[in-house]
C-alpha atoms as a PDB file:
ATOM      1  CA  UNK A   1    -124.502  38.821  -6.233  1.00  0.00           C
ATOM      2  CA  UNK A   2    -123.796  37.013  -9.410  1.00  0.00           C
ATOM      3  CA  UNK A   3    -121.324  34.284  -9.550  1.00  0.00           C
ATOM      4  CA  UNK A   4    -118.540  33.561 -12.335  1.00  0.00           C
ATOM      5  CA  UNK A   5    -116.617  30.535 -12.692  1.00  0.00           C
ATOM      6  CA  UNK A   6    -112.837  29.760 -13.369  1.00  0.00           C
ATOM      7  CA  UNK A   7    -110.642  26.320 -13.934  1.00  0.00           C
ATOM      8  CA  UNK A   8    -107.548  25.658 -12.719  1.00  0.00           C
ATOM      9  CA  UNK A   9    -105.383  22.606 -13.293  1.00  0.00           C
ATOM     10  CA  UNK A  10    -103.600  21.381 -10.798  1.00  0.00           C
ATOM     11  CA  UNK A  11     -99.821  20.068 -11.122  1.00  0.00           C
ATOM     12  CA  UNK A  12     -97.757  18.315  -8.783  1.00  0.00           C
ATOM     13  CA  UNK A  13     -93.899  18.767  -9.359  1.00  0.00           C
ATOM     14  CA  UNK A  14     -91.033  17.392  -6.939  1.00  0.00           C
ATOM     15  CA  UNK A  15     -93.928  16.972  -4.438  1.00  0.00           C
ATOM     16  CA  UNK A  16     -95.131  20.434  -4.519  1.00  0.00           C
ATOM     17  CA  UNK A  17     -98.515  21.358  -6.120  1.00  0.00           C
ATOM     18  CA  UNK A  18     -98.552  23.954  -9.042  1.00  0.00           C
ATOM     19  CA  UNK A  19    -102.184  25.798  -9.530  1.00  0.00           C
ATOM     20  CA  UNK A  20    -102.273  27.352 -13.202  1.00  0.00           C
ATOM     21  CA  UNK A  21    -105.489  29.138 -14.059  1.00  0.00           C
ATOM     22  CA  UNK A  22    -107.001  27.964 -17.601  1.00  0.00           C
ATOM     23  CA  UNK A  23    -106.735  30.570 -20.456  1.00  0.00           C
ATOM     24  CA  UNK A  24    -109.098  30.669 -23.317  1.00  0.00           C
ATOM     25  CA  UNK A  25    -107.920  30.998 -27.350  1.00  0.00           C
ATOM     26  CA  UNK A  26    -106.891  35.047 -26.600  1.00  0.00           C
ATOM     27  CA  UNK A  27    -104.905  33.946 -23.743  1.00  0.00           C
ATOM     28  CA  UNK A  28    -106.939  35.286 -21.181  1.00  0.00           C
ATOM     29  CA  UNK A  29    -108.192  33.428 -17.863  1.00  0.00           C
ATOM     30  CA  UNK A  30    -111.043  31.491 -19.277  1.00  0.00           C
ATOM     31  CA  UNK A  31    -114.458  32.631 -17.302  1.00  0.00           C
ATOM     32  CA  UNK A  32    -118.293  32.131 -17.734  1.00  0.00           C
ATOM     33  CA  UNK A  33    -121.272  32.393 -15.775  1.00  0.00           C
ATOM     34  CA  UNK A  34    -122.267  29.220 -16.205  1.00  0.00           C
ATOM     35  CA  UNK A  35    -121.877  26.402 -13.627  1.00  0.00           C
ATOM     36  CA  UNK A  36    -123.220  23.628 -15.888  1.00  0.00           C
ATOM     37  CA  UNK A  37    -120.442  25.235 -18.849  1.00  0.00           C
ATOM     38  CA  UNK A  38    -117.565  24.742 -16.314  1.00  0.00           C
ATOM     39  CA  UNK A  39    -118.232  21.647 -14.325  1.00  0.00           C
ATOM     40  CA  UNK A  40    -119.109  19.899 -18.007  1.00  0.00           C
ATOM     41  CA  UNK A  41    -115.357  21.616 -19.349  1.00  0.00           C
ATOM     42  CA  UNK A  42    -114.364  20.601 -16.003  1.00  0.00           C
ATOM     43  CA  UNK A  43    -115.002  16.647 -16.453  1.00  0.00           C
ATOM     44  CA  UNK A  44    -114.116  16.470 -20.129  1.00  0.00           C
ATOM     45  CA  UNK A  45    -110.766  17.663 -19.077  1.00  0.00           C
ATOM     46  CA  UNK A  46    -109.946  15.507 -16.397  1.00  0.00           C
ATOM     47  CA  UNK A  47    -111.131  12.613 -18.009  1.00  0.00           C
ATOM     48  CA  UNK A  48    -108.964  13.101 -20.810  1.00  0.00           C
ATOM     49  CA  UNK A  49    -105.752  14.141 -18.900  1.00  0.00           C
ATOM     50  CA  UNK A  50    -102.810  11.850 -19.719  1.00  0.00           C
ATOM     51  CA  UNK A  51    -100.503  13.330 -17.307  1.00  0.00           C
ATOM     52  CA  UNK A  52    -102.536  12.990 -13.977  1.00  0.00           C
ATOM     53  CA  UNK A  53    -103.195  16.318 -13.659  1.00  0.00           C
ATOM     54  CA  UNK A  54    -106.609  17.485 -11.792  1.00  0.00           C
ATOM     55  CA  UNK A  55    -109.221  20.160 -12.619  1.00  0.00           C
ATOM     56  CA  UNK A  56    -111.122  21.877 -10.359  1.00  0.00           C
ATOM     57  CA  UNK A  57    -113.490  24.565 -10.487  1.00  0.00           C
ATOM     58  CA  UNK A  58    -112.967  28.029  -8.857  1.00  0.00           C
ATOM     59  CA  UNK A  59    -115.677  30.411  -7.711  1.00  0.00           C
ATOM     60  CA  UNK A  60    -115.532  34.175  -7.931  1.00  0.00           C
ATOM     61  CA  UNK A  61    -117.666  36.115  -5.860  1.00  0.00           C
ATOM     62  CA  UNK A  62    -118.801  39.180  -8.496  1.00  0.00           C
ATOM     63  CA  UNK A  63    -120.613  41.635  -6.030  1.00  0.00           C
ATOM     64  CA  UNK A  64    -122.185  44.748  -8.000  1.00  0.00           C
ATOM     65  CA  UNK A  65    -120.725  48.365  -7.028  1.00  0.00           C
ATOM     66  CA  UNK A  66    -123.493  50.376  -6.322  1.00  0.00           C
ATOM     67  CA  UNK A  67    -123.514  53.837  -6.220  1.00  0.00           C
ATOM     68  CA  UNK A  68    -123.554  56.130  -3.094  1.00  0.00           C
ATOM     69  CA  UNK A  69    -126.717  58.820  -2.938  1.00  0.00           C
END
């Protein structure tokens, strides 16, 4: 089983949290296969947030189809 990773920012707005999954430059959810690629986007991000909102890293699960015999 191979793992991907995913960011997602998290908002809070009249005291309710808002999840919104990252998109890359074609507007699709930004994903790699790299742990050390997303917890270092990860930081950089929250470091540099100026409106308090968190990152946090999301795992997917990829499990291979196989086929039946």
């Amino acid at each position: 089983m191979n793992n991907s990773y995913q960011i997602k920012k998290i908002m809070v707005l009249n005291s309710k949290k808002l999840h919104v999954l990252l998109l890359n430059s074609l507007n699709e959810v930004f994903e790699t296969d790299c742990i050390d690629e997303a917890t270092k986007l990860c930081e950089i991000l929250n470091t540099n947030t100026d409106s308090g909102w968190r990152y946090e890293i999301i795992t997917i699960n990829n499990i291979e189809k196989r086929a039946f015999q």
